[in-house]
PDB file of N, CA and C in Angstrom:
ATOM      1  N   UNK A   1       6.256 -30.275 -42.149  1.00  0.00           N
ATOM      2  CA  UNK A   1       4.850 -30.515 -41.984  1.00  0.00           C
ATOM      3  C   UNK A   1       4.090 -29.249 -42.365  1.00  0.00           C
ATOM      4  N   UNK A   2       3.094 -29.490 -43.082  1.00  0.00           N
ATOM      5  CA  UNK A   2       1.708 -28.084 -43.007  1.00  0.00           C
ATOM      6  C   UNK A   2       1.511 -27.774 -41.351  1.00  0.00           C
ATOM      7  N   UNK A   3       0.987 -26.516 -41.424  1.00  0.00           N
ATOM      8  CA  UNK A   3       0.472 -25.829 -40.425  1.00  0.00           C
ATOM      9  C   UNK A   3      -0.675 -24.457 -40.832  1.00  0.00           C
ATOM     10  N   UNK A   4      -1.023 -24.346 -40.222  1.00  0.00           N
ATOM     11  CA  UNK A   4      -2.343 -23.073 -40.330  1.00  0.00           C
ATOM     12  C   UNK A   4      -1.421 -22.107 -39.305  1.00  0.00           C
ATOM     13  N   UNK A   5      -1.126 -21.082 -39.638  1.00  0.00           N
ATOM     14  CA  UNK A   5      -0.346 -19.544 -38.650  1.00  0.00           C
ATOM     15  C   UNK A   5      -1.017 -18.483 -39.366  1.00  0.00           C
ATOM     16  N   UNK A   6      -0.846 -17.460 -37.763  1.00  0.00           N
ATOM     17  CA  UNK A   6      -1.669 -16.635 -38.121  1.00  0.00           C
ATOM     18  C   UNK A   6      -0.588 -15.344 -37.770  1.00  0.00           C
ATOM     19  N   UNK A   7      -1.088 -14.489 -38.961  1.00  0.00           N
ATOM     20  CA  UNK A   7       0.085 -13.735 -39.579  1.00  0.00           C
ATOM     21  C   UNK A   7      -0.574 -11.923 -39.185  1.00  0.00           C
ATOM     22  N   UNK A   8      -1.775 -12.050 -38.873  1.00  0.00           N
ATOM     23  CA  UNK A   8      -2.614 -10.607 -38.537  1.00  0.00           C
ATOM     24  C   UNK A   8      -4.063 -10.693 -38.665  1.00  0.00           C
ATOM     25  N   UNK A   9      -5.260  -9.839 -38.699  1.00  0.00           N
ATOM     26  CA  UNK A   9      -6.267  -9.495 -38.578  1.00  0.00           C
ATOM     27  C   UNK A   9      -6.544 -10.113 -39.805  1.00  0.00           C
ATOM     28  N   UNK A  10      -6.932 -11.173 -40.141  1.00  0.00           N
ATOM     29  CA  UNK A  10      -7.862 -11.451 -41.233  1.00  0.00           C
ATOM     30  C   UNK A  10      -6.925 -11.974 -41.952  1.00  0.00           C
ATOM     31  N   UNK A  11      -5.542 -12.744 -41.311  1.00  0.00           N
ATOM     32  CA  UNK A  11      -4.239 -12.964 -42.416  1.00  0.00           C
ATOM     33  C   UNK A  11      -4.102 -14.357 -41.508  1.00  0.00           C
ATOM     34  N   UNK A  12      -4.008 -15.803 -42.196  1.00  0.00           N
ATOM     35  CA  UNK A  12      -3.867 -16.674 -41.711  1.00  0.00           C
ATOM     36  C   UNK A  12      -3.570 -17.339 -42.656  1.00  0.00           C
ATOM     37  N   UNK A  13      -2.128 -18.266 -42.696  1.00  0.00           N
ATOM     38  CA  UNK A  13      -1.598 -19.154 -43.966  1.00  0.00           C
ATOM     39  C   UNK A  13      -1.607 -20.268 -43.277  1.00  0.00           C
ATOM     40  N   UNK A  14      -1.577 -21.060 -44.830  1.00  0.00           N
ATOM     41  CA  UNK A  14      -0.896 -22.494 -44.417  1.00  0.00           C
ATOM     42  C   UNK A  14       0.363 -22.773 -44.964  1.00  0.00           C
ATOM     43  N   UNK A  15       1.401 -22.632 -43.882  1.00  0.00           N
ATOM     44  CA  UNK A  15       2.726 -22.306 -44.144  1.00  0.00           C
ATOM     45  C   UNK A  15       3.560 -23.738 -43.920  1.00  0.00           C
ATOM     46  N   UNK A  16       4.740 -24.134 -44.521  1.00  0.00           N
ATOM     47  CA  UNK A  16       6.030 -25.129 -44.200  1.00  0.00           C
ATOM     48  C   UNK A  16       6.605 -25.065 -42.499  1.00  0.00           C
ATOM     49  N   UNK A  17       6.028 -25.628 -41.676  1.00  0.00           N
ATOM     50  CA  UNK A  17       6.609 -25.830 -40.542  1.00  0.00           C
ATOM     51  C   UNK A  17       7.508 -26.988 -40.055  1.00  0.00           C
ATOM     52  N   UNK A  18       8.922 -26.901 -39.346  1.00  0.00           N
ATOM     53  CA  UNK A  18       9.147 -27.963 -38.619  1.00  0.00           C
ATOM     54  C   UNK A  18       8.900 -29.239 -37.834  1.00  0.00           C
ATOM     55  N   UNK A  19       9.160 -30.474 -38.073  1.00  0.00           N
ATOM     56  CA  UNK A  19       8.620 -31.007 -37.636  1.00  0.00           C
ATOM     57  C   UNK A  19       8.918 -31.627 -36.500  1.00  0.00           C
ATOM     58  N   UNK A  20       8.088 -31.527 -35.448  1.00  0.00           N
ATOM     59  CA  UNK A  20       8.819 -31.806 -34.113  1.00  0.00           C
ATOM     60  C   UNK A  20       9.868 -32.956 -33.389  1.00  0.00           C
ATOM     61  N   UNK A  21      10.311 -32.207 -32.466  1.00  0.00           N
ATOM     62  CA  UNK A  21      10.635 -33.526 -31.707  1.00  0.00           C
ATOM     63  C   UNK A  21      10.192 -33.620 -30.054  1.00  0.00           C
ATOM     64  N   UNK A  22      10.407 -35.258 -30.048  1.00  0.00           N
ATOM     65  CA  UNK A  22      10.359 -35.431 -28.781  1.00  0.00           C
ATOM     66  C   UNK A  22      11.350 -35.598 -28.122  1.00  0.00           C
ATOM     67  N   UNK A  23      11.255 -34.097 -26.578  1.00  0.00           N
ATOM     68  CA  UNK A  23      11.867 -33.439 -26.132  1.00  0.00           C
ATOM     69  C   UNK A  23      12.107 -33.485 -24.646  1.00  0.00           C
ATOM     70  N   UNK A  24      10.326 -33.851 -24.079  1.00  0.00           N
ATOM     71  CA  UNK A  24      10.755 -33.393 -22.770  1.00  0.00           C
ATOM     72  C   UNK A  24       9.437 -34.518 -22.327  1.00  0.00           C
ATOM     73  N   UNK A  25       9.362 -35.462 -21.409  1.00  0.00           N
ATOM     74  CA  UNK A  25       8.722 -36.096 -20.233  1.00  0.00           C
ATOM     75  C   UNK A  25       7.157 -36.348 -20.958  1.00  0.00           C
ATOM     76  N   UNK A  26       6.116 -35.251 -21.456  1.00  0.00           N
ATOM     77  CA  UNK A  26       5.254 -35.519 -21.791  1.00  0.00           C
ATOM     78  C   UNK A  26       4.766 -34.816 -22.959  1.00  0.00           C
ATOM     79  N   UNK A  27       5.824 -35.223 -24.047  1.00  0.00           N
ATOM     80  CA  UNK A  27       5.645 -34.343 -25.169  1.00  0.00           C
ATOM     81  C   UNK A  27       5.040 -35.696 -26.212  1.00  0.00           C
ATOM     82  N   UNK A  28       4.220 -35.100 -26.560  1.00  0.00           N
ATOM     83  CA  UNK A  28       3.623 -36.746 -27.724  1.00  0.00           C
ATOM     84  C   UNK A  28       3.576 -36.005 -29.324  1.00  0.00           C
ATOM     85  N   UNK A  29       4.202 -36.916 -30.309  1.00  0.00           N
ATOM     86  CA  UNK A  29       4.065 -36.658 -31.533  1.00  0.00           C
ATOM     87  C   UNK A  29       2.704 -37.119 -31.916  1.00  0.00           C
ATOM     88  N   UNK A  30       1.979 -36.413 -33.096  1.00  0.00           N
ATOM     89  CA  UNK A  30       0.617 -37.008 -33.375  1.00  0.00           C
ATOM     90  C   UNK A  30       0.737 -36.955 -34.572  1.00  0.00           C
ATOM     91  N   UNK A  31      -0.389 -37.565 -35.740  1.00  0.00           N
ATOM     92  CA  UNK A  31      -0.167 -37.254 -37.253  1.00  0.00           C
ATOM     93  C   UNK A  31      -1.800 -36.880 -37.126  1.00  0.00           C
ATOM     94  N   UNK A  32      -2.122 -35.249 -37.372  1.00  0.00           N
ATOM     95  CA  UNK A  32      -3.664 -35.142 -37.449  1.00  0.00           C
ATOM     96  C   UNK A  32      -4.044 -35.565 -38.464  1.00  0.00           C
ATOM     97  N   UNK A  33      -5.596 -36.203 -38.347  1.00  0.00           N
ATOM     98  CA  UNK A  33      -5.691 -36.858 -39.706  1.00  0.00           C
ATOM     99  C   UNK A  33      -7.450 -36.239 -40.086  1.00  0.00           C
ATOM    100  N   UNK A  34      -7.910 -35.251 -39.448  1.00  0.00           N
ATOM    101  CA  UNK A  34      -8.823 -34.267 -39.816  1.00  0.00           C
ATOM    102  C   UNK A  34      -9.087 -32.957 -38.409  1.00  0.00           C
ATOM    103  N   UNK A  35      -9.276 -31.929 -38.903  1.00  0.00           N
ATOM    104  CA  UNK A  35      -9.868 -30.864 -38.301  1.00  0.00           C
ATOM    105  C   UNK A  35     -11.172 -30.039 -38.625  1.00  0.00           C
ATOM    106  N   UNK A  36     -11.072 -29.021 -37.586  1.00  0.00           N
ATOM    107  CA  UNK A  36     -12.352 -28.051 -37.862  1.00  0.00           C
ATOM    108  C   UNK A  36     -12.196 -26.438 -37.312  1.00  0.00           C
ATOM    109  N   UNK A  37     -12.696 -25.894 -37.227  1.00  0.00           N
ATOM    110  CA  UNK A  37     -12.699 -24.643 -36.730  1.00  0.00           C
ATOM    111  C   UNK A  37     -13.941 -25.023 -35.665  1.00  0.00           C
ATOM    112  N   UNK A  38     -13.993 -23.353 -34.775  1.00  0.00           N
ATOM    113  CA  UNK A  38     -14.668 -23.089 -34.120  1.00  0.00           C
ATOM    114  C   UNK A  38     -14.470 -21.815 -33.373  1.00  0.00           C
ATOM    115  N   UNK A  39     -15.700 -21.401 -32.309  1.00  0.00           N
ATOM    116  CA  UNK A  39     -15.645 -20.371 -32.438  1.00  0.00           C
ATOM    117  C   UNK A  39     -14.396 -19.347 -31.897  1.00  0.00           C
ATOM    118  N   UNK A  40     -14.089 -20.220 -31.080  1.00  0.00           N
ATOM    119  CA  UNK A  40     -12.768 -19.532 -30.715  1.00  0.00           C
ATOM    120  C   UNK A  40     -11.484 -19.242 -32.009  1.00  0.00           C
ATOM    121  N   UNK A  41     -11.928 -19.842 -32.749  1.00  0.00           N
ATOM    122  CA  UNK A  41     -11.087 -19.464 -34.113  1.00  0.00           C
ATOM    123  C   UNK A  41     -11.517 -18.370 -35.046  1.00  0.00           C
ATOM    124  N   UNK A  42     -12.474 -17.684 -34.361  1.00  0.00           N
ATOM    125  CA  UNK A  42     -12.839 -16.683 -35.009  1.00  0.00           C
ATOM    126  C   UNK A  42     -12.452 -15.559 -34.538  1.00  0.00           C
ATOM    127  N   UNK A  43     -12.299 -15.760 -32.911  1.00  0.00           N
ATOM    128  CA  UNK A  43     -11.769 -14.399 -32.388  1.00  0.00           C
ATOM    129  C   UNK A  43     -10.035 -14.344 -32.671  1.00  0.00           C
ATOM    130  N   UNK A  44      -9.833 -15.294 -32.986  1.00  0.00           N
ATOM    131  CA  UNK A  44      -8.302 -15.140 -33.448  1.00  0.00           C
ATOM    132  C   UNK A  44      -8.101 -14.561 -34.739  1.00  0.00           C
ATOM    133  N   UNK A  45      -9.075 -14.794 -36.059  1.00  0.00           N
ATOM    134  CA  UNK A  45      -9.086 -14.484 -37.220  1.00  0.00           C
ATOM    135  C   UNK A  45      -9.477 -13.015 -37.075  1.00  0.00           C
ATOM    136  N   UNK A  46     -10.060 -12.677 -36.082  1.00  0.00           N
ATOM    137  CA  UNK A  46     -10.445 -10.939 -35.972  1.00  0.00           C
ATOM    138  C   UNK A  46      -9.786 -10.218 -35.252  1.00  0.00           C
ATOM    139  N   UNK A  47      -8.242 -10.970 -34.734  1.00  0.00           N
ATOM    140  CA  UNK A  47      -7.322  -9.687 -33.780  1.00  0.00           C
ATOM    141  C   UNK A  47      -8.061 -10.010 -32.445  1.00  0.00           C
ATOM    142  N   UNK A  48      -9.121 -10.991 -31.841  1.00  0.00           N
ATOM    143  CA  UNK A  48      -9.444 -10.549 -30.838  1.00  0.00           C
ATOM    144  C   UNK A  48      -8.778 -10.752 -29.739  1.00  0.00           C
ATOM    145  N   UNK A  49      -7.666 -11.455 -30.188  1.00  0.00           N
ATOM    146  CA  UNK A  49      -6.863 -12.206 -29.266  1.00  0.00           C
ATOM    147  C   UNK A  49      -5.517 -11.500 -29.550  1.00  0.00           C
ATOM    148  N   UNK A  50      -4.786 -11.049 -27.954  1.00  0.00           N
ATOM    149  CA  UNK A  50      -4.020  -9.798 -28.349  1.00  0.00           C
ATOM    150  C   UNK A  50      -2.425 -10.409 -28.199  1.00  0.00           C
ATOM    151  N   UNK A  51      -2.577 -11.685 -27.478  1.00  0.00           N
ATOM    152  CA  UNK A  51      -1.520 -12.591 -27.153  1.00  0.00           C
ATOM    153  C   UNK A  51      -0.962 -13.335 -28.369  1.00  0.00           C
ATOM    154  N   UNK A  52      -1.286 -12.998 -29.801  1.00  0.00           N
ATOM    155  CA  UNK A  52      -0.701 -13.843 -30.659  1.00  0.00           C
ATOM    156  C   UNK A  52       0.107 -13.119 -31.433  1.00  0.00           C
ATOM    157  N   UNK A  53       1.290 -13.733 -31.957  1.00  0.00           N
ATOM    158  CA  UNK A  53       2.487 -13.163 -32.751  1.00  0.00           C
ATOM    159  C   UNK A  53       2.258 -13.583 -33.924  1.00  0.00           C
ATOM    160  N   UNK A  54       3.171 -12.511 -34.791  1.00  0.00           N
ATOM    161  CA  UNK A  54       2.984 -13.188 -36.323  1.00  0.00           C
ATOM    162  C   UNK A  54       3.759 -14.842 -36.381  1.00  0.00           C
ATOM    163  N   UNK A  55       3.084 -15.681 -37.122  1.00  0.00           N
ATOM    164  CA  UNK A  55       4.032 -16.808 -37.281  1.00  0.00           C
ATOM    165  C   UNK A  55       3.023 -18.092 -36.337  1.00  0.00           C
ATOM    166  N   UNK A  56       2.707 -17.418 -35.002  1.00  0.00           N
ATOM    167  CA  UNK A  56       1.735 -18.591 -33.893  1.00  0.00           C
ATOM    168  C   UNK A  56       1.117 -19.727 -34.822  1.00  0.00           C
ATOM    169  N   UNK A  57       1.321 -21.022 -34.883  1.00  0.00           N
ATOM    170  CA  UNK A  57       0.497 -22.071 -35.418  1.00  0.00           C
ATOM    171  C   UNK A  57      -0.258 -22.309 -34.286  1.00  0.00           C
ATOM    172  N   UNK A  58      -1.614 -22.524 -35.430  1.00  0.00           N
ATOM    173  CA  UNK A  58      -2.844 -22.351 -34.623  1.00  0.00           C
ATOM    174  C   UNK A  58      -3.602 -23.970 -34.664  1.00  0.00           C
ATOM    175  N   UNK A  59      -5.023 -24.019 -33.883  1.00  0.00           N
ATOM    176  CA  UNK A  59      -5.320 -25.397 -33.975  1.00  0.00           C
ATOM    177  C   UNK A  59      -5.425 -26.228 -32.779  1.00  0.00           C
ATOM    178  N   UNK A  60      -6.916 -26.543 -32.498  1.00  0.00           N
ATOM    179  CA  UNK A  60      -6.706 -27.128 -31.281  1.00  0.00           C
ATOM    180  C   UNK A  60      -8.403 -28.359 -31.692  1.00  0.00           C
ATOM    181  N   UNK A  61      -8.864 -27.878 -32.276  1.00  0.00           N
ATOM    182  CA  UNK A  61      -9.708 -29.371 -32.812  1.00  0.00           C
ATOM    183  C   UNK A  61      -9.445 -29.907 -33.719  1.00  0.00           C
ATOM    184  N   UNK A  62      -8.968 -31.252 -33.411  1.00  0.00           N
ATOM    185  CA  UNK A  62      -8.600 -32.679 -34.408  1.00  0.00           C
ATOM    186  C   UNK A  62      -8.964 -34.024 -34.118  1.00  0.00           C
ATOM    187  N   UNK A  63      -8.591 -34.727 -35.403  1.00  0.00           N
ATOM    188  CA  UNK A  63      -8.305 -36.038 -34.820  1.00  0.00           C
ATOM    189  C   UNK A  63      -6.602 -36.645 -34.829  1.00  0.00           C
ATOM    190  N   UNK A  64      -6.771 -37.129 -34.668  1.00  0.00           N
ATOM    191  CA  UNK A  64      -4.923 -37.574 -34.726  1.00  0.00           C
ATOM    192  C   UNK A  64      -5.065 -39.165 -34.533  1.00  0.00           C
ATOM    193  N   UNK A  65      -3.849 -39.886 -34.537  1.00  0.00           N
ATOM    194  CA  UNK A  65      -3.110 -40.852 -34.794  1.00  0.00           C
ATOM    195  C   UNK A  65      -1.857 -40.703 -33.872  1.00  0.00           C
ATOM    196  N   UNK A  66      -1.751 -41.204 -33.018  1.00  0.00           N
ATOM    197  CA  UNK A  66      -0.482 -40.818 -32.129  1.00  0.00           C
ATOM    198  C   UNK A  66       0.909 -42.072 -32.551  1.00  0.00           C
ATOM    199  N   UNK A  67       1.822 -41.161 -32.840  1.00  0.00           N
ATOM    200  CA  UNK A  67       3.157 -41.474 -33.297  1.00  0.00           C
ATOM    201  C   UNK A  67       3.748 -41.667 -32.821  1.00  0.00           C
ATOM    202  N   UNK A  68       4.186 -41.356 -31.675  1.00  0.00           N
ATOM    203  CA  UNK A  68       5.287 -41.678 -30.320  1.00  0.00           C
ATOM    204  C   UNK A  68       5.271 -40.603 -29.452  1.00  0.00           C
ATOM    205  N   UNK A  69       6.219 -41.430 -28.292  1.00  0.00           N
ATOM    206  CA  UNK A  69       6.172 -39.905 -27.086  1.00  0.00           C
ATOM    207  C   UNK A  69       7.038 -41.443 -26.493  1.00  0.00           C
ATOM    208  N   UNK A  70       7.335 -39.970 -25.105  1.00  0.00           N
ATOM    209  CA  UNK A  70       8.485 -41.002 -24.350  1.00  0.00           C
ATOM    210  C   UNK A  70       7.711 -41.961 -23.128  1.00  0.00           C
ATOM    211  N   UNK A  71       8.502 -43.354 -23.293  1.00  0.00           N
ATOM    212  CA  UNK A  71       7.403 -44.722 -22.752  1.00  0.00           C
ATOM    213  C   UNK A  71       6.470 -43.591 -21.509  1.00  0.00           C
ATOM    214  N   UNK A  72       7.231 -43.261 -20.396  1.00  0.00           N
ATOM    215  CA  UNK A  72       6.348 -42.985 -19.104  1.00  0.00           C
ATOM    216  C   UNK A  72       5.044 -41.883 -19.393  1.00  0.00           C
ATOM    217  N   UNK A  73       5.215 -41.315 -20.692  1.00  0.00           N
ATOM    218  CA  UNK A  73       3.502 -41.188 -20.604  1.00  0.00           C
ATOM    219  C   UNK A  73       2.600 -41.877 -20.853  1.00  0.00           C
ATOM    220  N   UNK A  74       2.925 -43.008 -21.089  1.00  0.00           N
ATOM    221  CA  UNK A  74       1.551 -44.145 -21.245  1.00  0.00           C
ATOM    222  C   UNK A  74       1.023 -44.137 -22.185  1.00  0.00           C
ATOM    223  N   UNK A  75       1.246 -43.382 -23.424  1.00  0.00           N
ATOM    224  CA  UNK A  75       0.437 -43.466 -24.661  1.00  0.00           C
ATOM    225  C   UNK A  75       0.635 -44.582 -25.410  1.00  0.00           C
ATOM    226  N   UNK A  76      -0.432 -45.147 -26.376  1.00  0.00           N
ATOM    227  CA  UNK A  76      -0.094 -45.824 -27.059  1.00  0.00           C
ATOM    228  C   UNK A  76      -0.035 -46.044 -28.406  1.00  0.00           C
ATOM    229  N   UNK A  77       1.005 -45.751 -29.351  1.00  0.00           N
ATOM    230  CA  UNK A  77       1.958 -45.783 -30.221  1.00  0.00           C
ATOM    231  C   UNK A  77       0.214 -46.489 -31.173  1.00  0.00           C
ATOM    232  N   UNK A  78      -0.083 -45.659 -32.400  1.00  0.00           N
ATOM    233  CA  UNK A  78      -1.067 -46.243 -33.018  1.00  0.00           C
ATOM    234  C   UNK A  78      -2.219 -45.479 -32.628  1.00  0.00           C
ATOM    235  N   UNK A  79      -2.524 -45.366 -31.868  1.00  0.00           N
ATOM    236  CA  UNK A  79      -4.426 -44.937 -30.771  1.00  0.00           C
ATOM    237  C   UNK A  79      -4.603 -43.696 -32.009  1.00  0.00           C
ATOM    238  N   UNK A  80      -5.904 -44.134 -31.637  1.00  0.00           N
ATOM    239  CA  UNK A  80      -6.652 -42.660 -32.643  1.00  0.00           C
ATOM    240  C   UNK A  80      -7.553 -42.487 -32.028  1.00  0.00           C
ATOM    241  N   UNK A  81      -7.887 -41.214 -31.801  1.00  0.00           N
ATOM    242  CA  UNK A  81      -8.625 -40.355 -30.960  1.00  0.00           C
ATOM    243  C   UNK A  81      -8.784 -39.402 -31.586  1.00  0.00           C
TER     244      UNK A  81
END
């Protein structure tokens, strides 16, 4: 799968990542099917954030398409949100 990682101060690729599995109780696969930035993605693009390693895939506004997860989280297989 693509991913956006961030590699240093002003260094952020879109690199070949693994593609997950489902692993544990409430882990859900999704297929994003648009994003965006914001501002919190800026303090990451400027080092402001001291907790990130080279390699961290980044990303937390989307839309998605949910793919599976295991039955007892209740999701449903299809939903887009």
């Amino acid at each position: 799968m693509r991913a956006l990682a961030w590699f240093g101060k002003e260094d952020m690729r879109v690199i070949d990542a693994p593609i997950p599995d489902v692993s544990e109780p409430k882990d859900v696969i999704i297929k994003v099917s648009g994003t965006t930035i914001c501002g919190s993605d800026l303090h990451l693009y400027h080092s402001e954030m001291l907790a990130l390693k080279k390699g961290d895939i980044l990303g937390h506004e989307f839309m998605y398409v949910h793919l599976t997860s295991f039955t007892e989280r209740g999701g449903i297989v299809g939903r887009r949100d």
